[in-house]
PDB file of N, CA and C in Angstrom:
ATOM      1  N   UNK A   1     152.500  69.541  13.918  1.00  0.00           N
ATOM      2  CA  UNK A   1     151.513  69.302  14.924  1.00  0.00           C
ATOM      3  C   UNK A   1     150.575  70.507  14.993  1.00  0.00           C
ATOM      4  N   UNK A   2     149.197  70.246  14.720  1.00  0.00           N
ATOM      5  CA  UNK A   2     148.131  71.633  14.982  1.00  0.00           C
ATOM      6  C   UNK A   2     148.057  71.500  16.395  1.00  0.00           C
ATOM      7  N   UNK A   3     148.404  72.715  16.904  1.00  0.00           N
ATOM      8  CA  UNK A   3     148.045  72.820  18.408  1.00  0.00           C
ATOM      9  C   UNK A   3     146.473  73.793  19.078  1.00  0.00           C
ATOM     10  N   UNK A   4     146.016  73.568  18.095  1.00  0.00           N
ATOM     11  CA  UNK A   4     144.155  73.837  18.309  1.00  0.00           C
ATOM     12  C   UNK A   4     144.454  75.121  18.392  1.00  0.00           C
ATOM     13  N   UNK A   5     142.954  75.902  19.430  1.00  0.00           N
ATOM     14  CA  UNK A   5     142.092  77.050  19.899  1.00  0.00           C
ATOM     15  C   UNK A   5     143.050  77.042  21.484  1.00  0.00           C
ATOM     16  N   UNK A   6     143.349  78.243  21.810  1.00  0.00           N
ATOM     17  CA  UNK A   6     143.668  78.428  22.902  1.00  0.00           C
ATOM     18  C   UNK A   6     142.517  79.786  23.409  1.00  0.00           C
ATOM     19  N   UNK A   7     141.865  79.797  24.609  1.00  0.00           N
ATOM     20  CA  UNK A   7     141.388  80.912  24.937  1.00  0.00           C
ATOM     21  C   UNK A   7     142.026  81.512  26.232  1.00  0.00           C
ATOM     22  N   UNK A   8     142.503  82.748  25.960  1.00  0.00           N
ATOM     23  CA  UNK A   8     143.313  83.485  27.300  1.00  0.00           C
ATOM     24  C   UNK A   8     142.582  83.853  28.167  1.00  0.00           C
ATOM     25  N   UNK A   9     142.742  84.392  29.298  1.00  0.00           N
ATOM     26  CA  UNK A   9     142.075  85.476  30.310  1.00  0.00           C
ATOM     27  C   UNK A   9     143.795  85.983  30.829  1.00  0.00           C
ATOM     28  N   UNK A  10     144.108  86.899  30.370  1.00  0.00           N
ATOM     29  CA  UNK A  10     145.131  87.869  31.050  1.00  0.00           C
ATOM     30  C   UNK A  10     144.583  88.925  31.992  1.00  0.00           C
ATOM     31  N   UNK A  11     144.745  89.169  33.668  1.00  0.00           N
ATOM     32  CA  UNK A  11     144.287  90.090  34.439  1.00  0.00           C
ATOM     33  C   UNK A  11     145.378  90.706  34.336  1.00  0.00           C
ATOM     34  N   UNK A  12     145.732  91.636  34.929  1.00  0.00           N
ATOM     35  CA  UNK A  12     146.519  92.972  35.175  1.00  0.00           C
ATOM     36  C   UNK A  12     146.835  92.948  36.789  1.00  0.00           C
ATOM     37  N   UNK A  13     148.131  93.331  37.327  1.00  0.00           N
ATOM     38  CA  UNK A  13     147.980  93.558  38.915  1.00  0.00           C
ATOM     39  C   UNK A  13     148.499  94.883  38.529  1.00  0.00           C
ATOM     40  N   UNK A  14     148.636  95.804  39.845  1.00  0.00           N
ATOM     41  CA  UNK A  14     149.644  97.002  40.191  1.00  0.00           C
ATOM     42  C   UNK A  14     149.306  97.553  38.613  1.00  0.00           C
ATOM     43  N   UNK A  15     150.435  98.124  37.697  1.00  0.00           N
ATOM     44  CA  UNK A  15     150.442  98.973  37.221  1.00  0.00           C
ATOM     45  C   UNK A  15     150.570  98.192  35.602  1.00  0.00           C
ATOM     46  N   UNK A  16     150.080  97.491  35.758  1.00  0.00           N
ATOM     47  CA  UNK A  16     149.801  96.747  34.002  1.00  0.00           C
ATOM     48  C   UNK A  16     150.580  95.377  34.145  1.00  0.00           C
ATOM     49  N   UNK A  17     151.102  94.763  35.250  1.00  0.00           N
ATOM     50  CA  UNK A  17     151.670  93.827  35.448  1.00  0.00           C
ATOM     51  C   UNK A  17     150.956  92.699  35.410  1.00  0.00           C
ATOM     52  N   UNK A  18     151.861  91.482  35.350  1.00  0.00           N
ATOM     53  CA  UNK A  18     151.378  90.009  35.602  1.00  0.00           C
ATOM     54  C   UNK A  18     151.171  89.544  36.924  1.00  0.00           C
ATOM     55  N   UNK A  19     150.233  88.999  37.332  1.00  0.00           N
ATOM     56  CA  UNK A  19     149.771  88.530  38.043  1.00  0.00           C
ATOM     57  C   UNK A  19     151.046  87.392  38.859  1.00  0.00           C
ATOM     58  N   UNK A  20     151.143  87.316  40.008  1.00  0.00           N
ATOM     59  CA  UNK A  20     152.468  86.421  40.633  1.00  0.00           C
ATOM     60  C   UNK A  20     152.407  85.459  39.758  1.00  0.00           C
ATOM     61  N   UNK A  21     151.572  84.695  39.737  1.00  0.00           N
ATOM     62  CA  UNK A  21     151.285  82.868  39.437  1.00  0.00           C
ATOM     63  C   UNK A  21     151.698  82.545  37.934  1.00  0.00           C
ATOM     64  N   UNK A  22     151.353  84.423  37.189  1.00  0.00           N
ATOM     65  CA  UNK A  22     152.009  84.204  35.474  1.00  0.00           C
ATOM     66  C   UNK A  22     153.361  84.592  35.563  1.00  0.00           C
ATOM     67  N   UNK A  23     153.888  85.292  36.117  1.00  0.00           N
ATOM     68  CA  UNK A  23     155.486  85.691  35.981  1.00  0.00           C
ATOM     69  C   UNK A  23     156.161  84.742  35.601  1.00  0.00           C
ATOM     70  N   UNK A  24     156.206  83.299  35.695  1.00  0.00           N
ATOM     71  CA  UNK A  24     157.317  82.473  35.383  1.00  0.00           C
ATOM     72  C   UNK A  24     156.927  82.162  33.715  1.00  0.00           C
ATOM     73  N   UNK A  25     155.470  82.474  33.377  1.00  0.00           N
ATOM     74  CA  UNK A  25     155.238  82.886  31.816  1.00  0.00           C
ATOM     75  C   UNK A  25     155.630  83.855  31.185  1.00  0.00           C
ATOM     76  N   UNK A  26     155.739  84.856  31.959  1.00  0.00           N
ATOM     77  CA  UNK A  26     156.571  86.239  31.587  1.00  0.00           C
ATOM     78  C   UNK A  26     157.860  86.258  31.109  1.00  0.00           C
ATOM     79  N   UNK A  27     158.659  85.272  31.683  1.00  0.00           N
ATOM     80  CA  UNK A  27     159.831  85.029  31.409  1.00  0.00           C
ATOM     81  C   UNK A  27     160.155  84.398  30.376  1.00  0.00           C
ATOM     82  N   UNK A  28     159.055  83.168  30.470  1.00  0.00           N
ATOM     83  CA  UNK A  28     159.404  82.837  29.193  1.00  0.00           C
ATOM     84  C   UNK A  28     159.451  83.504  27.992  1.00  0.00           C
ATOM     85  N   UNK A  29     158.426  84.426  27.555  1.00  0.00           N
ATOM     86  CA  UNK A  29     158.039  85.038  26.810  1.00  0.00           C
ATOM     87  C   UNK A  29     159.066  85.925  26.954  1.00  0.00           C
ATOM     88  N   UNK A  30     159.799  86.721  27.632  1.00  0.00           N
ATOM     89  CA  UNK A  30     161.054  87.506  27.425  1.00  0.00           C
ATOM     90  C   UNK A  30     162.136  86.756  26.967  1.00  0.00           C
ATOM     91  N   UNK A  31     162.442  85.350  26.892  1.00  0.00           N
ATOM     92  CA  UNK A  31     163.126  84.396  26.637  1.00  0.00           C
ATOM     93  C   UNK A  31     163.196  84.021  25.091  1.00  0.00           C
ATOM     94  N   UNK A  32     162.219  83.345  24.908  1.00  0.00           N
ATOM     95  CA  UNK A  32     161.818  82.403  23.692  1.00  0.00           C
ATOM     96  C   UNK A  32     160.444  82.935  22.853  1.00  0.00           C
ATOM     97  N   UNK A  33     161.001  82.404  21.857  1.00  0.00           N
ATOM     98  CA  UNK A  33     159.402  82.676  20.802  1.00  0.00           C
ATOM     99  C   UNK A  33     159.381  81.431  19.910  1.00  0.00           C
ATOM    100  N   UNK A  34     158.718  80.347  20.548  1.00  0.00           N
ATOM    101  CA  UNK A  34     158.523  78.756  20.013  1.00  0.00           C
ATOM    102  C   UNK A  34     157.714  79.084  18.568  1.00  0.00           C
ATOM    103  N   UNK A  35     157.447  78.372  17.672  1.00  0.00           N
ATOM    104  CA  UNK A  35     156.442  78.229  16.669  1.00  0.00           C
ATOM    105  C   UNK A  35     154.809  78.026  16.752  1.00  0.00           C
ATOM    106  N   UNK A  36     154.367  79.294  17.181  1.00  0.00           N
ATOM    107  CA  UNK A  36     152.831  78.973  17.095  1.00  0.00           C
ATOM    108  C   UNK A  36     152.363  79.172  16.231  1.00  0.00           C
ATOM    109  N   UNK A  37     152.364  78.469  15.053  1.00  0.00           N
ATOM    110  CA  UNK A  37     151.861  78.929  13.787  1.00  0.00           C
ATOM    111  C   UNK A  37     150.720  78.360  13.494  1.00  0.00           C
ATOM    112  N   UNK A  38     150.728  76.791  14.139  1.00  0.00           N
ATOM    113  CA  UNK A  38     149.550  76.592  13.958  1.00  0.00           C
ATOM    114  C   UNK A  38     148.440  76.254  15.604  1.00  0.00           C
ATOM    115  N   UNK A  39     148.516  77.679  15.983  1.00  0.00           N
ATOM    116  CA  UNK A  39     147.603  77.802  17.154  1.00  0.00           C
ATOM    117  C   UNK A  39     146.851  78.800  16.968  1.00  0.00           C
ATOM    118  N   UNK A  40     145.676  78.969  17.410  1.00  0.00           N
ATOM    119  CA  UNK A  40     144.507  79.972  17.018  1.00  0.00           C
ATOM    120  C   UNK A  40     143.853  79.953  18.523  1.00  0.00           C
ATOM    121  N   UNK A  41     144.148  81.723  18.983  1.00  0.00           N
ATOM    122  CA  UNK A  41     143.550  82.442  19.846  1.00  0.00           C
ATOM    123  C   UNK A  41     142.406  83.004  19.981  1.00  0.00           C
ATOM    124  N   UNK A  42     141.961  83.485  21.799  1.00  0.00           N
ATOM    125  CA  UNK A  42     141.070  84.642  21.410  1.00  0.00           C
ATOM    126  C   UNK A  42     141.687  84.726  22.800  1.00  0.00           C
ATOM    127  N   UNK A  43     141.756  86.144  23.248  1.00  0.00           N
ATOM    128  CA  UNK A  43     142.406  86.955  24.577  1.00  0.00           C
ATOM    129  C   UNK A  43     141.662  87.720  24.854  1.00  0.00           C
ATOM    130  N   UNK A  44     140.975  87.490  26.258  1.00  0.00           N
ATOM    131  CA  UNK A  44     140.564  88.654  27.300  1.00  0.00           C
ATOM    132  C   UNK A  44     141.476  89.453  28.252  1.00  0.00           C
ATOM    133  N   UNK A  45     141.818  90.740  27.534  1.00  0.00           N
ATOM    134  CA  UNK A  45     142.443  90.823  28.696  1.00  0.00           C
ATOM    135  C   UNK A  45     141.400  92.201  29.477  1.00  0.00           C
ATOM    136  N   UNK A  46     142.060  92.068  31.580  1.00  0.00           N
ATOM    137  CA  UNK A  46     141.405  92.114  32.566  1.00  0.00           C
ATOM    138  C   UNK A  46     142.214  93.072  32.972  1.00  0.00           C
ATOM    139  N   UNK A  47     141.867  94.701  33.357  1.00  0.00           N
ATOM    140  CA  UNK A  47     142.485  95.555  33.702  1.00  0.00           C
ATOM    141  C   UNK A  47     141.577  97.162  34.022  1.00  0.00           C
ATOM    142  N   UNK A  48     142.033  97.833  34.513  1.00  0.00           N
ATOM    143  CA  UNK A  48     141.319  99.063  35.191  1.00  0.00           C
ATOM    144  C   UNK A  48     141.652 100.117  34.641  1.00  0.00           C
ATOM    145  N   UNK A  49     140.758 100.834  34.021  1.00  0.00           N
ATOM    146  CA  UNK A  49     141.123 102.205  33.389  1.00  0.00           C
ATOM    147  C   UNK A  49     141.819 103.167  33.881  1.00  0.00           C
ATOM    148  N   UNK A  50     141.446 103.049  35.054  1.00  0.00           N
ATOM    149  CA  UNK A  50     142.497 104.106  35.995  1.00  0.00           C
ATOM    150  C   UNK A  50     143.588 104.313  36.207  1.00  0.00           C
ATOM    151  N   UNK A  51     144.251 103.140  35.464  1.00  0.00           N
ATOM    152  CA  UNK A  51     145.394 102.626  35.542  1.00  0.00           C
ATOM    153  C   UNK A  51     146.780 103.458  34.392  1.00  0.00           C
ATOM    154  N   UNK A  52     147.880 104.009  34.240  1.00  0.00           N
ATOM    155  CA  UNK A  52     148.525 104.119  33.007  1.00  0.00           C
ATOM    156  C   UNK A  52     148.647 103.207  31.706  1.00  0.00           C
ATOM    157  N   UNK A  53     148.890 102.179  32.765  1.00  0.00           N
ATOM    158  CA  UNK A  53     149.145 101.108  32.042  1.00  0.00           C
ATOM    159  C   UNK A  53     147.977  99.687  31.659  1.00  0.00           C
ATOM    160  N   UNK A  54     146.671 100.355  31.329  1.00  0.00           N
ATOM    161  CA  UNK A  54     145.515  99.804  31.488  1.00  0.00           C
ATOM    162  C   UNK A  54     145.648  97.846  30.637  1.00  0.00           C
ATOM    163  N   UNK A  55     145.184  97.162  30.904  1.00  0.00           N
ATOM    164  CA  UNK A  55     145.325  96.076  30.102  1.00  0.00           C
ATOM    165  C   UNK A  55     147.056  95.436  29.395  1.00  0.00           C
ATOM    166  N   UNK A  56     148.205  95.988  30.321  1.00  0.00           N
ATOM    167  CA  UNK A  56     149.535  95.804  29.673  1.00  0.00           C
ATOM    168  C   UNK A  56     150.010  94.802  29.567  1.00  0.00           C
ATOM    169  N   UNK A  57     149.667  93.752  30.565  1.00  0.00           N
ATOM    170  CA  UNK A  57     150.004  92.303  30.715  1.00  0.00           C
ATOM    171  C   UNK A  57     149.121  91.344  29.229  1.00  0.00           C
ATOM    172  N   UNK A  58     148.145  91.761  29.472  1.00  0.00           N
ATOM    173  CA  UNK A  58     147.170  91.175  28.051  1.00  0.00           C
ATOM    174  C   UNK A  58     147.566  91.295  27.014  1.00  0.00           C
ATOM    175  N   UNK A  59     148.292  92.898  26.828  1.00  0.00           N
ATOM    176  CA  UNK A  59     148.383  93.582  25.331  1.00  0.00           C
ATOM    177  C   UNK A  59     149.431  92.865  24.939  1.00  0.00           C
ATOM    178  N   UNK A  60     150.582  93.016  26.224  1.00  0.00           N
ATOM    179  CA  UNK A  60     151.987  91.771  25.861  1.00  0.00           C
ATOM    180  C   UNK A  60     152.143  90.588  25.693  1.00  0.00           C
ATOM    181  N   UNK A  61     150.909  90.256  25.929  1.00  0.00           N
ATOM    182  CA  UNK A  61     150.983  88.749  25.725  1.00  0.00           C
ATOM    183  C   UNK A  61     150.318  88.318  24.375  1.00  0.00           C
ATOM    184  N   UNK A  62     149.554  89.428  23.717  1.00  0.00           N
ATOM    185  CA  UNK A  62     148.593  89.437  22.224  1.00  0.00           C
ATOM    186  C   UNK A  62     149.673  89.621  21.155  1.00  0.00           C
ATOM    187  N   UNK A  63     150.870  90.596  21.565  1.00  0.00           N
ATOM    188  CA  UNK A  63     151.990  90.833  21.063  1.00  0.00           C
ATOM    189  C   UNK A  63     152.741  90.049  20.757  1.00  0.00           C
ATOM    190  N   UNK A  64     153.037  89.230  21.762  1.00  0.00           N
ATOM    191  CA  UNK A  64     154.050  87.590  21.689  1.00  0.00           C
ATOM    192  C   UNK A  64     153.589  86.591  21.003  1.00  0.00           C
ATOM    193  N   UNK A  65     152.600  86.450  21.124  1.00  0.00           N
ATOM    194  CA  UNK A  65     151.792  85.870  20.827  1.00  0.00           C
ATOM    195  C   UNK A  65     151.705  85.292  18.869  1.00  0.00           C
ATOM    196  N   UNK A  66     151.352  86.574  18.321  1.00  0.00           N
ATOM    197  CA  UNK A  66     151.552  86.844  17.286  1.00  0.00           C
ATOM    198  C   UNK A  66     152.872  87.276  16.371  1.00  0.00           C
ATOM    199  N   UNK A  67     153.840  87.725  17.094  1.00  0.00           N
ATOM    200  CA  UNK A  67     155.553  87.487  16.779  1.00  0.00           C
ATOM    201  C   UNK A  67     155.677  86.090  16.989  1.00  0.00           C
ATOM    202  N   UNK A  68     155.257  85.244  17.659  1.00  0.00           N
ATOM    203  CA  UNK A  68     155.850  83.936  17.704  1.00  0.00           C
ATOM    204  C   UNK A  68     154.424  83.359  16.793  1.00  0.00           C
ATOM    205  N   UNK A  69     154.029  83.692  15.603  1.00  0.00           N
ATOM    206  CA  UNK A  69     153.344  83.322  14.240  1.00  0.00           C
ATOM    207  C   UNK A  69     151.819  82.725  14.825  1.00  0.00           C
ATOM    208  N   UNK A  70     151.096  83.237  16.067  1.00  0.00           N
ATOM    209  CA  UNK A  70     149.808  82.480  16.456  1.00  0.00           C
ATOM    210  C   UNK A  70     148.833  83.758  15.736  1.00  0.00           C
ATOM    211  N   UNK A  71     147.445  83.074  15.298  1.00  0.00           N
ATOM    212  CA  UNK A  71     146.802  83.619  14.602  1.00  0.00           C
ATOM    213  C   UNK A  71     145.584  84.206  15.496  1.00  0.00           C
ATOM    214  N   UNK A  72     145.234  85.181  15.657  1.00  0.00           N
ATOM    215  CA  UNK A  72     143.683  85.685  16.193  1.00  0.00           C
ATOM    216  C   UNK A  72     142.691  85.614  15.518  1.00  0.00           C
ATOM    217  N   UNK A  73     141.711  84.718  16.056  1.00  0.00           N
ATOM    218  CA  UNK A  73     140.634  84.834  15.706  1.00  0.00           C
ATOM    219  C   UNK A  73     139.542  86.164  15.757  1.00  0.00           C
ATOM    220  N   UNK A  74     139.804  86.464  16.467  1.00  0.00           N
ATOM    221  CA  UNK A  74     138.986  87.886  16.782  1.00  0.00           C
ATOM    222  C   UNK A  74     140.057  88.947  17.730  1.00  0.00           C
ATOM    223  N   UNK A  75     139.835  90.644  17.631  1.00  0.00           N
ATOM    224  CA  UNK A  75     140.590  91.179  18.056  1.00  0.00           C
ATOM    225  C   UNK A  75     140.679  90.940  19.440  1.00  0.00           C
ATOM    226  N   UNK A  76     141.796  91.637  19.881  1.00  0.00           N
ATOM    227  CA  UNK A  76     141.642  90.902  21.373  1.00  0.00           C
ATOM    228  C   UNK A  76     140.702  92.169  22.168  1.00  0.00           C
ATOM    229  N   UNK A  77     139.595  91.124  22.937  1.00  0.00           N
ATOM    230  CA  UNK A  77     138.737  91.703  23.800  1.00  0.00           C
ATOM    231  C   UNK A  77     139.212  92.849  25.057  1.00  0.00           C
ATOM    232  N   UNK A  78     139.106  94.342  25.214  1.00  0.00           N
ATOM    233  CA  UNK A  78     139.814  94.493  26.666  1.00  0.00           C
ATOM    234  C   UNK A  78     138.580  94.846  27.945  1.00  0.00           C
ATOM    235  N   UNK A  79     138.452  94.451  29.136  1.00  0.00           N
ATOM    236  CA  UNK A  79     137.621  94.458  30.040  1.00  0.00           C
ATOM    237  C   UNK A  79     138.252  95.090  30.912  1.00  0.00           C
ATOM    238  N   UNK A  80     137.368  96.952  31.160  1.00  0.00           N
ATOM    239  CA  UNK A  80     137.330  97.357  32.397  1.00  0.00           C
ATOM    240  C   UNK A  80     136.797  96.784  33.359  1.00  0.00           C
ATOM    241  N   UNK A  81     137.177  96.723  34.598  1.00  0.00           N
ATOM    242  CA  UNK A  81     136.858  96.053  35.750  1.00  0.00           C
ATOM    243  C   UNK A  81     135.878  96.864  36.701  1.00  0.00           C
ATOM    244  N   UNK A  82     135.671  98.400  35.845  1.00  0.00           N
ATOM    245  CA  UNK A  82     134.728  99.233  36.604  1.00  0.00           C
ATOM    246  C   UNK A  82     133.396  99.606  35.422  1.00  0.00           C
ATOM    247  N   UNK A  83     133.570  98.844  34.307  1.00  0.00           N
ATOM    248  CA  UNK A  83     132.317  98.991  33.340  1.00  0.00           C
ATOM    249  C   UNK A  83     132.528  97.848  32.317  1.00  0.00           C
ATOM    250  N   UNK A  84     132.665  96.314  33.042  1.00  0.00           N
ATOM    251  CA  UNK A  84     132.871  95.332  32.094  1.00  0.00           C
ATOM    252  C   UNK A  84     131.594  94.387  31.256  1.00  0.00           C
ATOM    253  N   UNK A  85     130.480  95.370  30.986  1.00  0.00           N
ATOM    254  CA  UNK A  85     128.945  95.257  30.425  1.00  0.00           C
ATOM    255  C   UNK A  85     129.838  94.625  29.161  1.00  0.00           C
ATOM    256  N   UNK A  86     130.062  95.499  28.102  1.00  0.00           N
ATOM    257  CA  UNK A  86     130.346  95.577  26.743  1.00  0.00           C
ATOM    258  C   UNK A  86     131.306  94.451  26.348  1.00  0.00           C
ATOM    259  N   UNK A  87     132.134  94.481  27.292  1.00  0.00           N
ATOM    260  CA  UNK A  87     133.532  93.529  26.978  1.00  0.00           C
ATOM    261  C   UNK A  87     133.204  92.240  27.240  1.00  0.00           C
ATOM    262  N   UNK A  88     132.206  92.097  28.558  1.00  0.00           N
ATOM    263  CA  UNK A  88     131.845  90.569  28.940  1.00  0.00           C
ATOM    264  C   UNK A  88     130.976  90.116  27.548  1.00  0.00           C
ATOM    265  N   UNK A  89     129.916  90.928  26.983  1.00  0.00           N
ATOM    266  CA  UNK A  89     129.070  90.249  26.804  1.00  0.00           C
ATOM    267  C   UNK A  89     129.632  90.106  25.086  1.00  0.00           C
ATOM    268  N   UNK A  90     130.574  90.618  24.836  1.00  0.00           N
ATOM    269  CA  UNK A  90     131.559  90.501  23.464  1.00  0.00           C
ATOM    270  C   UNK A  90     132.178  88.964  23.150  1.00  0.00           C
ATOM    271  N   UNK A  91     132.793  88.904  24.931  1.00  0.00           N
ATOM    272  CA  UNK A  91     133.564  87.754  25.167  1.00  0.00           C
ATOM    273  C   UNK A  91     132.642  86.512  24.890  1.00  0.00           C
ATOM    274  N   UNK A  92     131.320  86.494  25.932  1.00  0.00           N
ATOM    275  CA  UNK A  92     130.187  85.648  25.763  1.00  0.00           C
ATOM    276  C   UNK A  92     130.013  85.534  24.478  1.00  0.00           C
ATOM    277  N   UNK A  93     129.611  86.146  23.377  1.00  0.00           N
ATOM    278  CA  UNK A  93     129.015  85.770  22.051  1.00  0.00           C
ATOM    279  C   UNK A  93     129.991  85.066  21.428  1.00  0.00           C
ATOM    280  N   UNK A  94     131.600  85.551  21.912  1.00  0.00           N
ATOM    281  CA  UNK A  94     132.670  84.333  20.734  1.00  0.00           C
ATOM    282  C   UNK A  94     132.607  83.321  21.071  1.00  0.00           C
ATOM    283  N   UNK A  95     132.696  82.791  22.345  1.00  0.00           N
ATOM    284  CA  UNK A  95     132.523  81.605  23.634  1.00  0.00           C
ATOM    285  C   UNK A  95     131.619  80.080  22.711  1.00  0.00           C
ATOM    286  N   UNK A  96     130.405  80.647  22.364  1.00  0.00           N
ATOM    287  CA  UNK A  96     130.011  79.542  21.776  1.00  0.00           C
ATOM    288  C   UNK A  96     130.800  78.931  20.212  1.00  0.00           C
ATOM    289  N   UNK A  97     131.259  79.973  19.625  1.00  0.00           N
ATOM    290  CA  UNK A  97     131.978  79.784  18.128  1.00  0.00           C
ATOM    291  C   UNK A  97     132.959  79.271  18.402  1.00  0.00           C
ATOM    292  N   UNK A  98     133.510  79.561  19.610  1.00  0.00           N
ATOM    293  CA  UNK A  98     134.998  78.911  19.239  1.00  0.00           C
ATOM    294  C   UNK A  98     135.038  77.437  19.945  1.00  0.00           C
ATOM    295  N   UNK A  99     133.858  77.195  20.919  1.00  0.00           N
ATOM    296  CA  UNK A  99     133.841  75.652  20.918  1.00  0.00           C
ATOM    297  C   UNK A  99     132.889  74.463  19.746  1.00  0.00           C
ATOM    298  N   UNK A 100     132.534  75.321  18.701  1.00  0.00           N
ATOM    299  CA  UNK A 100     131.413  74.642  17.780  1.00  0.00           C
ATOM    300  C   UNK A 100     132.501  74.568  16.287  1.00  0.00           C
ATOM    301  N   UNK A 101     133.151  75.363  16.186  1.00  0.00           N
ATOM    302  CA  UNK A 101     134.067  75.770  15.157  1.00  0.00           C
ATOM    303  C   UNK A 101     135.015  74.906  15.440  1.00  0.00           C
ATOM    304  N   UNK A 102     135.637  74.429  14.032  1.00  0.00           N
ATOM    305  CA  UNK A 102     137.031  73.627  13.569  1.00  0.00           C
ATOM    306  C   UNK A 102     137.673  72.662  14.573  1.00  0.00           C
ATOM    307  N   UNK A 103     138.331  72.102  14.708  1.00  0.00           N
ATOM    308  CA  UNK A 103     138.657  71.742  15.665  1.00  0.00           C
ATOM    309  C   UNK A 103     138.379  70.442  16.064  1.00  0.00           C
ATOM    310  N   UNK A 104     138.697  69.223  17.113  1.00  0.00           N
ATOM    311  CA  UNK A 104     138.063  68.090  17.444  1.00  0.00           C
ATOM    312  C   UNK A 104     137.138  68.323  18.429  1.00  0.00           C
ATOM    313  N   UNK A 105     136.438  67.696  18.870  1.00  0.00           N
ATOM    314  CA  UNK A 105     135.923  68.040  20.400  1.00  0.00           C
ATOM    315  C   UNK A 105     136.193  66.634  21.295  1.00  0.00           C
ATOM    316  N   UNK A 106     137.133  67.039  22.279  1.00  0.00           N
ATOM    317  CA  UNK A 106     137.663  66.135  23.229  1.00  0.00           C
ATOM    318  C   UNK A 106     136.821  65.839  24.251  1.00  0.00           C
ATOM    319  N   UNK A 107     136.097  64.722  24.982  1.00  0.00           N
ATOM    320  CA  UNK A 107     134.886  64.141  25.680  1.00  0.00           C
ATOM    321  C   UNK A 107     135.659  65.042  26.971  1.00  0.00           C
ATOM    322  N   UNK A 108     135.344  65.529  28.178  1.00  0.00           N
ATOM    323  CA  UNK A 108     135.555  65.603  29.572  1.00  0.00           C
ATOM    324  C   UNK A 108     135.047  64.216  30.061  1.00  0.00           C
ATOM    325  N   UNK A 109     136.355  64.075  31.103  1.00  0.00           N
ATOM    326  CA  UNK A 109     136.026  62.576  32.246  1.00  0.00           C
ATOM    327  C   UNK A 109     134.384  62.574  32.252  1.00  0.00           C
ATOM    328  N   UNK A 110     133.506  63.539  32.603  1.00  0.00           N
ATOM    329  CA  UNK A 110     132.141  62.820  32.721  1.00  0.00           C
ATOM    330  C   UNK A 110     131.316  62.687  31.795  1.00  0.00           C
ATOM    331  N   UNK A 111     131.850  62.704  30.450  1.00  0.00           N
ATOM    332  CA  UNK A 111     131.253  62.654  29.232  1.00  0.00           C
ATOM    333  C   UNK A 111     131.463  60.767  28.789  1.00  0.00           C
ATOM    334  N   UNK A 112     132.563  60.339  29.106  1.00  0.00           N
ATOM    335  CA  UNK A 112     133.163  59.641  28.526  1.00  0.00           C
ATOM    336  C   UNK A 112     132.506  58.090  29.141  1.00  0.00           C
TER     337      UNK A 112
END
């Protein structure tokens, strides 16, 4: 089964952590490493320089990601949250490629 383009947004809370609402993804990912071999990424991850642990939730999840055989399309993007010029507008330019590129294109309800 090809399981397409996935695009991430990983934020950061506290000190490089997951966000409440991802933790029960966290686990998994400390758990299991399914076959993504045929899935193809791109990851923003969302975090504060100020931080030790700047972007850690993102980086771990780019990590898993790719141990469990998923392929990157592009390196993964990281966005300071106090100078996110460079990183947004990085993110913006892949944005159109990766919905024009390979892939089917599935109608949305108001397309259809």
């Amino acid at each position: 089964m090809n399981m397409g383009r996935v695009l991430f947004i990983a934020s950061t809370f506290g000190e490089g952590e997951a966000p409440a609402p991802a933790r029960p993804f966290v686990s998994l990912m400390e758990r299991q490493c399914p076959d993504l071999s045929t899935l193809e990424y791109a990851l923003l991850a969302l975090g504060d320089r100020g931080y030790p642990h700047f972007c850690a939730f993102g980086r771990d999840l780019d990590v898993w990601l790719r141990s469990c055989g998923a392929k990157a399309l592009v390196s993964r993007i990281e966005m300071d949250g106090n100078r996110p010029e460079a990183a947004l507008a990085q993110w913006q330019d892949l944005l159109p490629s990766m919905a024009l590129s390979g892939g089917s294109h599935q109608k949305a309800p108001s397309e259809a």
